[in-house]
C-alpha atoms as a PDB file:
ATOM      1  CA  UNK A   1     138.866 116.042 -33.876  1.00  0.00           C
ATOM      2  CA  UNK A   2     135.656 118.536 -33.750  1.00  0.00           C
ATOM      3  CA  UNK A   3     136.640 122.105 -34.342  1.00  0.00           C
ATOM      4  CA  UNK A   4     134.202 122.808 -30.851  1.00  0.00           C
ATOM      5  CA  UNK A   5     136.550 120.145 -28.799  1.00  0.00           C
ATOM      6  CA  UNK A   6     139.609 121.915 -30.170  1.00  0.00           C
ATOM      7  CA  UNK A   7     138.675 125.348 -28.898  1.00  0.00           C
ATOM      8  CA  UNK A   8     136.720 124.391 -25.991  1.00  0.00           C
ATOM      9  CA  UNK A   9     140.792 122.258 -24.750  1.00  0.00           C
ATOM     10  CA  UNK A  10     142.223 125.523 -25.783  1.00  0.00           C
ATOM     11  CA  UNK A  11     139.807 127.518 -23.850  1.00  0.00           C
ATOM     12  CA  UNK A  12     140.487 125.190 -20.531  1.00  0.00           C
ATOM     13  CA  UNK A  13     144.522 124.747 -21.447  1.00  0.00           C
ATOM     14  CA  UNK A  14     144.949 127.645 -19.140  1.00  0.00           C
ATOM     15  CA  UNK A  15     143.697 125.785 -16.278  1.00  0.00           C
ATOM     16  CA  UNK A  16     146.121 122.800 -16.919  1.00  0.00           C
ATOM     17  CA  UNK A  17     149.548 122.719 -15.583  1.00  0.00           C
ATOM     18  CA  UNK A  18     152.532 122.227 -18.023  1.00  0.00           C
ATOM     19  CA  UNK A  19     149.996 122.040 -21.036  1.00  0.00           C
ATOM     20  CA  UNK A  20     151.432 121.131 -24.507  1.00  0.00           C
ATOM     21  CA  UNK A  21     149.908 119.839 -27.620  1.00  0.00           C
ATOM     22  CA  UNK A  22     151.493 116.402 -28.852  1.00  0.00           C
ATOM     23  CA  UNK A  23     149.997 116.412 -32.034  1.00  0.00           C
ATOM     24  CA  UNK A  24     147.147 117.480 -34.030  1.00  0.00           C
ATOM     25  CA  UNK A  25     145.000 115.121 -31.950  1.00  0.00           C
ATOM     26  CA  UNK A  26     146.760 114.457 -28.819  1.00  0.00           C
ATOM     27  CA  UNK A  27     147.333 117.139 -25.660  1.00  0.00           C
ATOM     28  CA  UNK A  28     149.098 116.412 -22.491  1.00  0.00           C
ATOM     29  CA  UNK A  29     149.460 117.809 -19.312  1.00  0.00           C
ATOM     30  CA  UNK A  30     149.500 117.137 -15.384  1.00  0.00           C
ATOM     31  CA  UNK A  31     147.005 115.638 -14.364  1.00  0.00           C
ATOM     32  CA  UNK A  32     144.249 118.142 -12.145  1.00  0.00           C
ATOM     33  CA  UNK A  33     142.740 114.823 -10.446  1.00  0.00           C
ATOM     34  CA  UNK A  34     145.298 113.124  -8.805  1.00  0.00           C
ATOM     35  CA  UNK A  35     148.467 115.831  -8.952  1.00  0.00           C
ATOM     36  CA  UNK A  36     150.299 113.868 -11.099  1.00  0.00           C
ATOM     37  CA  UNK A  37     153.368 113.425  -8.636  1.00  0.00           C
ATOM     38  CA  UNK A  38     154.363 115.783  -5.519  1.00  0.00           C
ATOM     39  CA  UNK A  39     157.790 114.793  -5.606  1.00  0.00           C
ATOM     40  CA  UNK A  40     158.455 115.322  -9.609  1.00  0.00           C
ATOM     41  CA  UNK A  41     156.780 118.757 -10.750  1.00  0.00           C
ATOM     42  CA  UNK A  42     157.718 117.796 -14.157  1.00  0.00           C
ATOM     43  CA  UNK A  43     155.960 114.534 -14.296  1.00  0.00           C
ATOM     44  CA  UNK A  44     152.723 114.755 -17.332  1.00  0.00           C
ATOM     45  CA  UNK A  45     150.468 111.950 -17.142  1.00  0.00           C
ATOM     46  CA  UNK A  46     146.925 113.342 -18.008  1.00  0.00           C
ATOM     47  CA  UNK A  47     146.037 113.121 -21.857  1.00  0.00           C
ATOM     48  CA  UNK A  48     143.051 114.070 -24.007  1.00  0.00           C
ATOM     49  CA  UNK A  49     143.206 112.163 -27.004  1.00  0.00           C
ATOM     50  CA  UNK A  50     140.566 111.597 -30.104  1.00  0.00           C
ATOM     51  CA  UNK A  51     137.924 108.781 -29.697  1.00  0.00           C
ATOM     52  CA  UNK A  52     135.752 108.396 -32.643  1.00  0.00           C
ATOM     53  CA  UNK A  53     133.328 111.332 -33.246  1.00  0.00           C
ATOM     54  CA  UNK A  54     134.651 112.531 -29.743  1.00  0.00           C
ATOM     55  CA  UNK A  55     137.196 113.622 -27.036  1.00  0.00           C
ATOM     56  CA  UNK A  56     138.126 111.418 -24.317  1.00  0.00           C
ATOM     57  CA  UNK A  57     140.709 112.124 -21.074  1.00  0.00           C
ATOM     58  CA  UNK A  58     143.011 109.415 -19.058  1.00  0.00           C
ATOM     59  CA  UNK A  59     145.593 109.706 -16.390  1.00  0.00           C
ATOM     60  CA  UNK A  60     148.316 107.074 -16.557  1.00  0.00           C
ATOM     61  CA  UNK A  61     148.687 107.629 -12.589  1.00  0.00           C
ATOM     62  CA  UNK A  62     145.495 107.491 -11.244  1.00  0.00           C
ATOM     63  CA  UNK A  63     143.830 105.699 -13.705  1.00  0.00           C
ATOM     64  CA  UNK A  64     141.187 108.433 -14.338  1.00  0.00           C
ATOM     65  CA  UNK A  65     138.849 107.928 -17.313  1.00  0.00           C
ATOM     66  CA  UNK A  66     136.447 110.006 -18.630  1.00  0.00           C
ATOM     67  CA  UNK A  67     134.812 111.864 -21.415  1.00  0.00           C
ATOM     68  CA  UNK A  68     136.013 115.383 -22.622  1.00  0.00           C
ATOM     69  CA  UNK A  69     132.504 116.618 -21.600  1.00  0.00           C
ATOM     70  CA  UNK A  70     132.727 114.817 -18.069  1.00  0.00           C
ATOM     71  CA  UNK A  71     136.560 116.195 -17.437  1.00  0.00           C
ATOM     72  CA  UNK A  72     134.861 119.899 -18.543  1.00  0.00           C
ATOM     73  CA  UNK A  73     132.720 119.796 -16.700  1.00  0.00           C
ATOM     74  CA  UNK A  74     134.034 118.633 -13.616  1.00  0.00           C
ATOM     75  CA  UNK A  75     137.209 121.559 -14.193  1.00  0.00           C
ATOM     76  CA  UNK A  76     134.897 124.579 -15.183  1.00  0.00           C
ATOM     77  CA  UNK A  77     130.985 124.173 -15.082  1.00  0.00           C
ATOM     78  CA  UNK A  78     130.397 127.226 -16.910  1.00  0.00           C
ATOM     79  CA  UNK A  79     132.947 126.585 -19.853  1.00  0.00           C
ATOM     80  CA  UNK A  80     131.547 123.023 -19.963  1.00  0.00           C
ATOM     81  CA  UNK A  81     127.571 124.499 -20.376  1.00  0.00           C
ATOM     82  CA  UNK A  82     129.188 126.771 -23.617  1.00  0.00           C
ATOM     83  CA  UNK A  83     130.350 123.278 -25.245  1.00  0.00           C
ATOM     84  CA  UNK A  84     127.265 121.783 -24.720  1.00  0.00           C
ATOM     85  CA  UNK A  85     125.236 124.642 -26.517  1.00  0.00           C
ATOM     86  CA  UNK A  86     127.870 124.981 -29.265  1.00  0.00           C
ATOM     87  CA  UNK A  87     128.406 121.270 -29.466  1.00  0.00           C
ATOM     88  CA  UNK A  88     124.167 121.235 -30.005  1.00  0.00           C
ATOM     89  CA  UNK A  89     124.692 124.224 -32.694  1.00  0.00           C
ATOM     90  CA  UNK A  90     127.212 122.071 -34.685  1.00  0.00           C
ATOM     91  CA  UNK A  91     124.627 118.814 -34.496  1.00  0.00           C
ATOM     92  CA  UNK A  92     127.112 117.144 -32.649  1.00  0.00           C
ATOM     93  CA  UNK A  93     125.623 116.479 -29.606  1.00  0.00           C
ATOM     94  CA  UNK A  94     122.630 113.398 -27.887  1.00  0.00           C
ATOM     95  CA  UNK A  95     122.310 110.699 -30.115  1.00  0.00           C
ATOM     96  CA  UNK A  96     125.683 108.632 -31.464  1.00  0.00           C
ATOM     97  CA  UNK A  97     127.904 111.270 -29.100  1.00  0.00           C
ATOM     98  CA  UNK A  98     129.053 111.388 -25.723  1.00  0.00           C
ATOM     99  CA  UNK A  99     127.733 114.844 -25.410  1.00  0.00           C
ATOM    100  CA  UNK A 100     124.238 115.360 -23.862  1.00  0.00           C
ATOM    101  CA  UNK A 101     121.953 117.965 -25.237  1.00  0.00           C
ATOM    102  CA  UNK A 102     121.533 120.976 -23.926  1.00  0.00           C
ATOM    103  CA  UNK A 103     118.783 121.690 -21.315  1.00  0.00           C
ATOM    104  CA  UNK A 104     116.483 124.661 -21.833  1.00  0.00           C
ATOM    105  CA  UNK A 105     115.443 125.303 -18.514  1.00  0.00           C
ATOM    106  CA  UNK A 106     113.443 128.794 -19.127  1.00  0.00           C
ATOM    107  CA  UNK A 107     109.844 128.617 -17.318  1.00  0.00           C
ATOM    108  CA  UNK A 108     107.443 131.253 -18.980  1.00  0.00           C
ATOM    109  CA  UNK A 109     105.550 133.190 -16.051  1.00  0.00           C
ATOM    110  CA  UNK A 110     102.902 131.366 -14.097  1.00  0.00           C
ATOM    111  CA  UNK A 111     100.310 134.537 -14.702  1.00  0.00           C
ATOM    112  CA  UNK A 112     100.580 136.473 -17.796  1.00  0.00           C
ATOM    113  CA  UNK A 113     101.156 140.034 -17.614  1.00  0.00           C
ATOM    114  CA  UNK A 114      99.525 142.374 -19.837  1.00  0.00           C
ATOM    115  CA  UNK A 115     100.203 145.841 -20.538  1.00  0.00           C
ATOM    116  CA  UNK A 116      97.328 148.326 -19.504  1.00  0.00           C
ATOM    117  CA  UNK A 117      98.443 151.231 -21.531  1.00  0.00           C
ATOM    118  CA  UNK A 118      97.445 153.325 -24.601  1.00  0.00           C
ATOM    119  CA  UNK A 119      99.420 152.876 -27.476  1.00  0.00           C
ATOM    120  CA  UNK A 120     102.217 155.380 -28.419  1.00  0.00           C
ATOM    121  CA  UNK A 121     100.479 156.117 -31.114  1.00  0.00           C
ATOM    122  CA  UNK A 122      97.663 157.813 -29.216  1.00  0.00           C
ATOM    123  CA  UNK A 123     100.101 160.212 -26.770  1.00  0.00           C
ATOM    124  CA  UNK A 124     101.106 163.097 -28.773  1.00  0.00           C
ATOM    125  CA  UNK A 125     104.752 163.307 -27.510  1.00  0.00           C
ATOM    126  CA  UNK A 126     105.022 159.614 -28.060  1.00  0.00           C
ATOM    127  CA  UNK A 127     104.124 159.498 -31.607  1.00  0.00           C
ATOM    128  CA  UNK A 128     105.564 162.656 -32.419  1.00  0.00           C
ATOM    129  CA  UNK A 129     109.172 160.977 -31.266  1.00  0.00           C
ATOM    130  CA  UNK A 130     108.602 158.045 -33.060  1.00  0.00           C
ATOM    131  CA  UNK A 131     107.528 158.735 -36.275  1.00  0.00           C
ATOM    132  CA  UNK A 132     110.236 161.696 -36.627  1.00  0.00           C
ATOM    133  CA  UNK A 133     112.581 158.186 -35.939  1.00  0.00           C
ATOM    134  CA  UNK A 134     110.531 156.398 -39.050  1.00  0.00           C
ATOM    135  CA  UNK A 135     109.033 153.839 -35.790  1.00  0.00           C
ATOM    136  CA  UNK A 136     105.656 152.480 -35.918  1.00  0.00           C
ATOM    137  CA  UNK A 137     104.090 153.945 -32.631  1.00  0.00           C
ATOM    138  CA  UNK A 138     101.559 151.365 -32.668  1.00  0.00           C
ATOM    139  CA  UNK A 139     104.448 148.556 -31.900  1.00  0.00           C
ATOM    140  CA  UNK A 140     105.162 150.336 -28.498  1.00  0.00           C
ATOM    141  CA  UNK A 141     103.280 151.866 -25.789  1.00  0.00           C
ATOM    142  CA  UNK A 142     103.479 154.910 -23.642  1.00  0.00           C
ATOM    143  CA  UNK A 143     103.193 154.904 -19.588  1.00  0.00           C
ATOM    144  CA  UNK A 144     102.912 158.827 -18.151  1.00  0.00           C
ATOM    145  CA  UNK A 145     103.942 157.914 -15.161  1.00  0.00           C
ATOM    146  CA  UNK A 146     106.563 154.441 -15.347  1.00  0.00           C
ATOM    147  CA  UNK A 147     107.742 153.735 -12.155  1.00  0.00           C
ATOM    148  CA  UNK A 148     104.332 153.342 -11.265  1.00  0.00           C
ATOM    149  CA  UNK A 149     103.032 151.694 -13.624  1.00  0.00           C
ATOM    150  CA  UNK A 150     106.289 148.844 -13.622  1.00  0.00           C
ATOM    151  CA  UNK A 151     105.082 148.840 -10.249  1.00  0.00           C
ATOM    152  CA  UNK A 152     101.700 147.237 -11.082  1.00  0.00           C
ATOM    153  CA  UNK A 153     103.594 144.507 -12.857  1.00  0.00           C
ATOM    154  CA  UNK A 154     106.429 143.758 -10.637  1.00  0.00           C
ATOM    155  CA  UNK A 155     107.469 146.037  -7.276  1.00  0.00           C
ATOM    156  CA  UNK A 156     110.512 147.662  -8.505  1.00  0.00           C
ATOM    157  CA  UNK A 157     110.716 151.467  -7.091  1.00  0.00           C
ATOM    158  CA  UNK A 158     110.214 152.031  -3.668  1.00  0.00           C
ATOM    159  CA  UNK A 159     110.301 155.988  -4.030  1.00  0.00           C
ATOM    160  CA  UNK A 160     107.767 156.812  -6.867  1.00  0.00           C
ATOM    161  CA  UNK A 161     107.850 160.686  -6.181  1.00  0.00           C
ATOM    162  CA  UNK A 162     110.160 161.988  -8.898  1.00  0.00           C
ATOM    163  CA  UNK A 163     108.160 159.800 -11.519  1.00  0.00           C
ATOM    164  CA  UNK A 164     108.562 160.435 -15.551  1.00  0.00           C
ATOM    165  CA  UNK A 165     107.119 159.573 -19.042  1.00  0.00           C
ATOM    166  CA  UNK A 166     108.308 156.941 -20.858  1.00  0.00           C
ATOM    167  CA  UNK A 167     107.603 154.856 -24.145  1.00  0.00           C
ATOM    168  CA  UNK A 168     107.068 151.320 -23.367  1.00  0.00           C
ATOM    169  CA  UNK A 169     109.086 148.496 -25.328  1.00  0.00           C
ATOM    170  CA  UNK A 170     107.320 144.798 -24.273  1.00  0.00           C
ATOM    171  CA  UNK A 171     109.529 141.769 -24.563  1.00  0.00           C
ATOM    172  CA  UNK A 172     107.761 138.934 -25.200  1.00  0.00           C
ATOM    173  CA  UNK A 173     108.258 135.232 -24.933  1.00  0.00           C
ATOM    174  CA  UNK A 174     105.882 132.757 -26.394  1.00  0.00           C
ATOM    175  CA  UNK A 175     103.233 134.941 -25.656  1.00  0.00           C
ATOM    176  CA  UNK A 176     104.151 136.142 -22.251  1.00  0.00           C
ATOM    177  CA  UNK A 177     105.067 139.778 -21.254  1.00  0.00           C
ATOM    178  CA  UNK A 178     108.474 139.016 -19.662  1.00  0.00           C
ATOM    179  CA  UNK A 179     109.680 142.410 -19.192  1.00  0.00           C
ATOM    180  CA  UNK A 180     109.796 146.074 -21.001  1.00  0.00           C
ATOM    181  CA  UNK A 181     112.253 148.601 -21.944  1.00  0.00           C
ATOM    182  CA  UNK A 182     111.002 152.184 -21.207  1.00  0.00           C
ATOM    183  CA  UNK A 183     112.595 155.598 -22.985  1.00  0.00           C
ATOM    184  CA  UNK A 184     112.458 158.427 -21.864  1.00  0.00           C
ATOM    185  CA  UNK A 185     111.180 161.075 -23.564  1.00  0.00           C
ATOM    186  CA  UNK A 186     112.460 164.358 -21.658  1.00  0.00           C
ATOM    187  CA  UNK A 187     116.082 164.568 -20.289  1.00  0.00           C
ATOM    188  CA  UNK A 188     117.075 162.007 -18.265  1.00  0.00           C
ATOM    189  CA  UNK A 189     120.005 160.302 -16.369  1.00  0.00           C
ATOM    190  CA  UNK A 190     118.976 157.253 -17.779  1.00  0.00           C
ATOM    191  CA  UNK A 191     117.651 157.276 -21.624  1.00  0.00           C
ATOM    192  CA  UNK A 192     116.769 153.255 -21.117  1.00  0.00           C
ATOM    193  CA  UNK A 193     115.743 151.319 -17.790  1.00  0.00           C
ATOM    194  CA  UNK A 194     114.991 147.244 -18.396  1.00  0.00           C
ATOM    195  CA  UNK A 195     113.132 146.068 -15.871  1.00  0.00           C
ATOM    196  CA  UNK A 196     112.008 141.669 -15.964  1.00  0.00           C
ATOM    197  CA  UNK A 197     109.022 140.600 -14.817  1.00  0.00           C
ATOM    198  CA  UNK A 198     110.906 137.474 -14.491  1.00  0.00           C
ATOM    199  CA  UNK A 199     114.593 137.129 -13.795  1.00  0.00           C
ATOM    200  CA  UNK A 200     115.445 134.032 -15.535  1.00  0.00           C
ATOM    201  CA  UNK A 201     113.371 135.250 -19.453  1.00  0.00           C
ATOM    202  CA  UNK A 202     115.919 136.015 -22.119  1.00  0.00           C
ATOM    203  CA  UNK A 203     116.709 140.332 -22.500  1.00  0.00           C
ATOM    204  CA  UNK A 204     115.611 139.823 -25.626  1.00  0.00           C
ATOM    205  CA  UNK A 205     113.295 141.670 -27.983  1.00  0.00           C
ATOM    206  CA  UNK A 206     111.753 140.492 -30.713  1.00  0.00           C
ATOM    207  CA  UNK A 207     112.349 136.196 -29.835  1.00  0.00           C
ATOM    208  CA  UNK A 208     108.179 135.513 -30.854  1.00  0.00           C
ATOM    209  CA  UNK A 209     108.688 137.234 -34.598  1.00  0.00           C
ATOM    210  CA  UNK A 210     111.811 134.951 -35.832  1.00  0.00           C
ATOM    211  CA  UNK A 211     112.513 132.077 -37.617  1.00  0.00           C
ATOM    212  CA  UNK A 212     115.790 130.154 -35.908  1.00  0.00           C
ATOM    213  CA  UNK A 213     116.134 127.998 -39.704  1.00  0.00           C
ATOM    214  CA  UNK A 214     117.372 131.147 -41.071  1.00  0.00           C
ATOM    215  CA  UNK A 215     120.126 133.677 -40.094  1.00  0.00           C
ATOM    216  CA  UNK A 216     119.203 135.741 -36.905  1.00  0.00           C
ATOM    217  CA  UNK A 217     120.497 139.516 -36.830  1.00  0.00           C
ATOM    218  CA  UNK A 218     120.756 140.549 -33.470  1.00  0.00           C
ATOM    219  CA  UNK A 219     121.151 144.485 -32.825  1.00  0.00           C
ATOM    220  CA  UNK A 220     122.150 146.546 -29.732  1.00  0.00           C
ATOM    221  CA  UNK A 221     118.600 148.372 -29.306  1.00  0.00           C
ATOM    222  CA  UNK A 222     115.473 147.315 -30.338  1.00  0.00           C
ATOM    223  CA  UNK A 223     114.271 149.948 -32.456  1.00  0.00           C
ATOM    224  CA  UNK A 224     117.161 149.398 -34.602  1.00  0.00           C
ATOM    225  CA  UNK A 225     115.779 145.442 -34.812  1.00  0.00           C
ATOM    226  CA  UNK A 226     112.500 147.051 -36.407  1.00  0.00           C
ATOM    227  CA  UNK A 227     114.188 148.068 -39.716  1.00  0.00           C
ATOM    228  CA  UNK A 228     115.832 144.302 -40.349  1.00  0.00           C
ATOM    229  CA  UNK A 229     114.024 141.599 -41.403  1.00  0.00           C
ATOM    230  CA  UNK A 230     114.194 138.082 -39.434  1.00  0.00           C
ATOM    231  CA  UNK A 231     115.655 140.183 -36.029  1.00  0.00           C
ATOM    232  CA  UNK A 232     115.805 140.194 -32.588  1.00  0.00           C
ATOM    233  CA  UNK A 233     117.885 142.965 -30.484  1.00  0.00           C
ATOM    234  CA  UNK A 234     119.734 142.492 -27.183  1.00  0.00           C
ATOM    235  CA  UNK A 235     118.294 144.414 -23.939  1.00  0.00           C
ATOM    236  CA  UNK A 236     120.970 144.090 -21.545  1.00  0.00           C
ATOM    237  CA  UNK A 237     124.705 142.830 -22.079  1.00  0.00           C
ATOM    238  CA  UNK A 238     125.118 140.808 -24.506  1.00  0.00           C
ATOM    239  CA  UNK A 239     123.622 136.892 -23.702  1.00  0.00           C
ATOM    240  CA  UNK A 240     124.068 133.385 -25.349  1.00  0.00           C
ATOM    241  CA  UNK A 241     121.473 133.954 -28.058  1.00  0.00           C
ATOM    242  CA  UNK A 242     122.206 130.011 -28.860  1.00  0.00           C
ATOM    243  CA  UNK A 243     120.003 128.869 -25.422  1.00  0.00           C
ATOM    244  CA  UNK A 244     116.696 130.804 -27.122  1.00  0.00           C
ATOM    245  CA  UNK A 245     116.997 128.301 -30.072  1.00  0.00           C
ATOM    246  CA  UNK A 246     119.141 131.094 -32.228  1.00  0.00           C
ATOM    247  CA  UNK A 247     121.542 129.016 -33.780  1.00  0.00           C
ATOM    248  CA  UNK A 248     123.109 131.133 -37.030  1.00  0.00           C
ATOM    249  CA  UNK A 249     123.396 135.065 -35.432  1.00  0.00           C
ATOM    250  CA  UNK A 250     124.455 137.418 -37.123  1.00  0.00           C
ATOM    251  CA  UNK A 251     125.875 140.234 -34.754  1.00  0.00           C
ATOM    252  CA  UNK A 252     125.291 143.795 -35.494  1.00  0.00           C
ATOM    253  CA  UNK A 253     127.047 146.465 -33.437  1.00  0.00           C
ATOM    254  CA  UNK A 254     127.081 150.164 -33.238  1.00  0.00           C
ATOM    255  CA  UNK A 255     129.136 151.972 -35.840  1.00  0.00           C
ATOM    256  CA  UNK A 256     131.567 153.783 -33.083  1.00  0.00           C
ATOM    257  CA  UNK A 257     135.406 152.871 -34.294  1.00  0.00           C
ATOM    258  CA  UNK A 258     136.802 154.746 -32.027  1.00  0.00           C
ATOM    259  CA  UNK A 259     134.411 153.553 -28.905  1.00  0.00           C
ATOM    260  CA  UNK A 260     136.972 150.904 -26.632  1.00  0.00           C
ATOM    261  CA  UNK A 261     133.929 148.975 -25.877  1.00  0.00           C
ATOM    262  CA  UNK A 262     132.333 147.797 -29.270  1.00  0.00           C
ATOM    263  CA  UNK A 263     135.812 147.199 -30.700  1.00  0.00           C
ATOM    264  CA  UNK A 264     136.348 145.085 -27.819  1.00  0.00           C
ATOM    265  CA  UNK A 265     132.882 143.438 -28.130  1.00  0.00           C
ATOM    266  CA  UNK A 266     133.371 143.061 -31.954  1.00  0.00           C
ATOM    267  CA  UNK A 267     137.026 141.468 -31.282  1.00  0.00           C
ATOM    268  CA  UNK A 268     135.605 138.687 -29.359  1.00  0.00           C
ATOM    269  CA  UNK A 269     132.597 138.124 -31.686  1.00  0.00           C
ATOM    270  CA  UNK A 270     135.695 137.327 -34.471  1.00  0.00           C
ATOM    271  CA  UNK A 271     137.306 135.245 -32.171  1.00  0.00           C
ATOM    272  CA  UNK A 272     134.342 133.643 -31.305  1.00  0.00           C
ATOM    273  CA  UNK A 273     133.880 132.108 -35.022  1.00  0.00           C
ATOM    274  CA  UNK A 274     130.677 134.092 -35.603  1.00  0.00           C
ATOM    275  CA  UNK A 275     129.048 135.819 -38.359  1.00  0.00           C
ATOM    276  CA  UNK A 276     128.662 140.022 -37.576  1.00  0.00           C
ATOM    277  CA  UNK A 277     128.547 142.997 -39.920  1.00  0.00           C
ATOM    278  CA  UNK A 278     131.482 145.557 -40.170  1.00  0.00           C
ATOM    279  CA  UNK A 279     129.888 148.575 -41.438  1.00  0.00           C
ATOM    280  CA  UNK A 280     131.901 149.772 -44.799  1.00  0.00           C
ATOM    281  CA  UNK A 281     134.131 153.001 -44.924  1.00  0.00           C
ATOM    282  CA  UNK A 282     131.561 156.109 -45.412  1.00  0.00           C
ATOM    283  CA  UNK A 283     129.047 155.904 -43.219  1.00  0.00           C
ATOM    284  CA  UNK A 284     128.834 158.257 -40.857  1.00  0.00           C
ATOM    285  CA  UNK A 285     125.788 157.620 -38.787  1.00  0.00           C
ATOM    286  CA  UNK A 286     126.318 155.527 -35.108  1.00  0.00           C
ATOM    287  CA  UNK A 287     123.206 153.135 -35.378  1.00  0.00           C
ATOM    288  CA  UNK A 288     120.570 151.330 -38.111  1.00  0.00           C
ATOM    289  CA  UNK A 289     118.119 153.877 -37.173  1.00  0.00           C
ATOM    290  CA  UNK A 290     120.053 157.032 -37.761  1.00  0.00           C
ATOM    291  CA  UNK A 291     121.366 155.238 -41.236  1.00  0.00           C
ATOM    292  CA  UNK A 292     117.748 154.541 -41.753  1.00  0.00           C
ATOM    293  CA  UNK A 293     117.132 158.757 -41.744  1.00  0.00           C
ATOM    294  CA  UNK A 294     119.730 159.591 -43.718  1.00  0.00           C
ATOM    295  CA  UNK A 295     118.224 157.719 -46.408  1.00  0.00           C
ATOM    296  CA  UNK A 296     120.324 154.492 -46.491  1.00  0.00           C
ATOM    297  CA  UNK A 297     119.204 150.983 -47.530  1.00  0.00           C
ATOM    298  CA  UNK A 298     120.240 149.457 -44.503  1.00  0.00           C
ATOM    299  CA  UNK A 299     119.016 145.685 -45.444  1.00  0.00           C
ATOM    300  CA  UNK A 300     121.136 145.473 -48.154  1.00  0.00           C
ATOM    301  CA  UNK A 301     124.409 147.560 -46.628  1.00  0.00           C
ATOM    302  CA  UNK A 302     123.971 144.371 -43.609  1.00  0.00           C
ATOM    303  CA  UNK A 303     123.651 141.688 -46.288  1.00  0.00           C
ATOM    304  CA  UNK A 304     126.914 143.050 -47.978  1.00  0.00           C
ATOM    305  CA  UNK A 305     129.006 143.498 -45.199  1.00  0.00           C
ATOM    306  CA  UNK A 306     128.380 140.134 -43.264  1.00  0.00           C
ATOM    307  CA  UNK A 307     131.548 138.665 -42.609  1.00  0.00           C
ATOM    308  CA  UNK A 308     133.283 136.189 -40.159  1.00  0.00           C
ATOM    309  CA  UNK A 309     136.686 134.343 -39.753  1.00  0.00           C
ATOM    310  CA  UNK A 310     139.600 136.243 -41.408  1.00  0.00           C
ATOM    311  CA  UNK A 311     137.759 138.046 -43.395  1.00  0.00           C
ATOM    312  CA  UNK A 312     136.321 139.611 -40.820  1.00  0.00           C
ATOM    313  CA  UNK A 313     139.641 140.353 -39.034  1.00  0.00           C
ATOM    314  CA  UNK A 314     140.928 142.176 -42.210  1.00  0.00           C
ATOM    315  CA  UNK A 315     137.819 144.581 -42.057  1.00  0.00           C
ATOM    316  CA  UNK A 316     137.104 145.097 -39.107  1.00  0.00           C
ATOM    317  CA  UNK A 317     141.325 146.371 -38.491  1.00  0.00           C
ATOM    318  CA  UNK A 318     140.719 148.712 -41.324  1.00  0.00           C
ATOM    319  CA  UNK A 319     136.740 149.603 -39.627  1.00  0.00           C
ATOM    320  CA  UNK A 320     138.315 150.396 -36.141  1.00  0.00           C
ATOM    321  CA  UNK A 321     140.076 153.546 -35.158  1.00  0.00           C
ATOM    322  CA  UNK A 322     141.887 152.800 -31.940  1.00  0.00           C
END
């Protein structure tokens, strides 16, 4: 059976009354189609079983037949769209399999957006921030006032009066300007504010400069993407890099042990089966680009310190401090 079916009828198990695995191969439960039986609560007559390269479920009450993809689906749509994509990364999916392949359905703007802004490089606050950071101003922009200026691109504020500087970060997809990450310079409430020029483009920096044959790192910010090679960093919560034709991440979070959220975000990456980086004991600094000023060679620190499965369990229990 397909390591993806396994933990996709693990995943759903929870949904399925009186669930029990037979044997390596073979799972049984009551049926969700028909009830099973009223009268008997104990009565099991729904099985998934191993077909060939796939998964296939049958009641032996109702006579319900289908694939493990169609019974997903049909139970939990969204569970069933995380097979398909995982099911693609594996190459087990279209052609010889049940399993259809995944559809992209991401529409790049109808009217490409540009930015009408100088560089960061020419605004002397701008550059001066950046450059202290080790950041190439000329990769960003700066906008003096940036609720207006967002406003030219997409209506987003309605009060404009209490307006503030702010370097610009574009996201990009093939081409387009799909949205932009601005910074603030002075004290703020709010050091980042995403805004999308369109609502359904991937929070993603850095998709146009990647190449998906290769491992992917993905960061939590993207100046921290700028200092690894063949990297992308995540704008917004983190998204199913897999649907923007990422299919080897590697996940690189924060270096906060004792911060509740990236040790749960880092637990679930584990459990997930992916690759990430637990950051080794003495290293002090939170994020690549504070590593990057004290001096470190962050590259190689990532490339030695890229684990997944149990291995990555054993570190990253040792890593975290909660």
């Amino acid at each position: 059976m397909n390591h993806v079916d396994s933990k996709f009828i693990n995943l759903i198990s929870s949904k399925l009354q009186k669930f029990k695995r037979v044997k390596s191969d073979l799972y049984n439960f009551r049926c969700p189609i028909c009830g099973d039986s009223k009268k008997n609560k104990s009565k099991t007559r729904g099985y998934l079983y191993s077909m060939k390269a796939d998964v296939n479920f049958r009641c032996h009450n109702c006579g319900a037949s289908m694939t493990f993809s169609s019974f997903l689906k049909q139970q939990d749509p969204v569970l069933h769209k995380q097979y398909v994509f995982e099911r693609f990364k594996d190459g087990t999916t279209g052609r010889a399999t049940v399993v259809e392949e995944p559809k992209f359905e991401f529409k790049a703007p109808k009217f490409k957006k540009k930015i009408n802004l100088p560089k960061a490089s020419e605004n002397p606050s701008a550059n001066g921030y950046l450059t202290a950071r080790k950041l190439n101003s000329n990769d960003f922009y700066y906008a003096e006032n940036f609720k207006k200026f967002v406003n030219t691109l997409k209506p987003t504020f309605e009060d404009t009066r209490y307006d503030e500087e702010r370097i610009i970060i574009p996201l990009y997809y093939e081409k387009n300007l799909i949205g932009l990450q601005g910074r603030s310079l002075g004290p703020s409430k709010v050091k980042y504010i995403t805004v999308m020029i369109n609502d359904d483009a991937p929070k993603i920096y850095g998709l146009d400069n990647i190449r998906t044959d290769a491992p992917v790192y993905v960061t939590e910010g993207p100046f921290d993407s700028t200092f690894i090679r063949n990297s992308v960093a995540m704008c917004g919560a983190d998204a199913d890099v897999s649907r923007w034709g990422i299919s080897n991440p590697v996940w690189i979070y924060d270096n906060e042990p004792r911060s509740s959220e990236i040790v749960r975000r880092i637990g679930n990456t584990i459990d997930s089966g992916e690759s990430l980086v637990i950051w080794p004991n003495g290293i002090d600094d939170k994020d690549i680009n504070d590593m990057v000023m004290s001096g470190l060679d962050v590259q190689s620190v990532i490339e030695s310190n890229t684990y997944s499965g149990l291995e990555a369990k054993l570190k990253f229990n040792t890593w975290k401090k909660i």
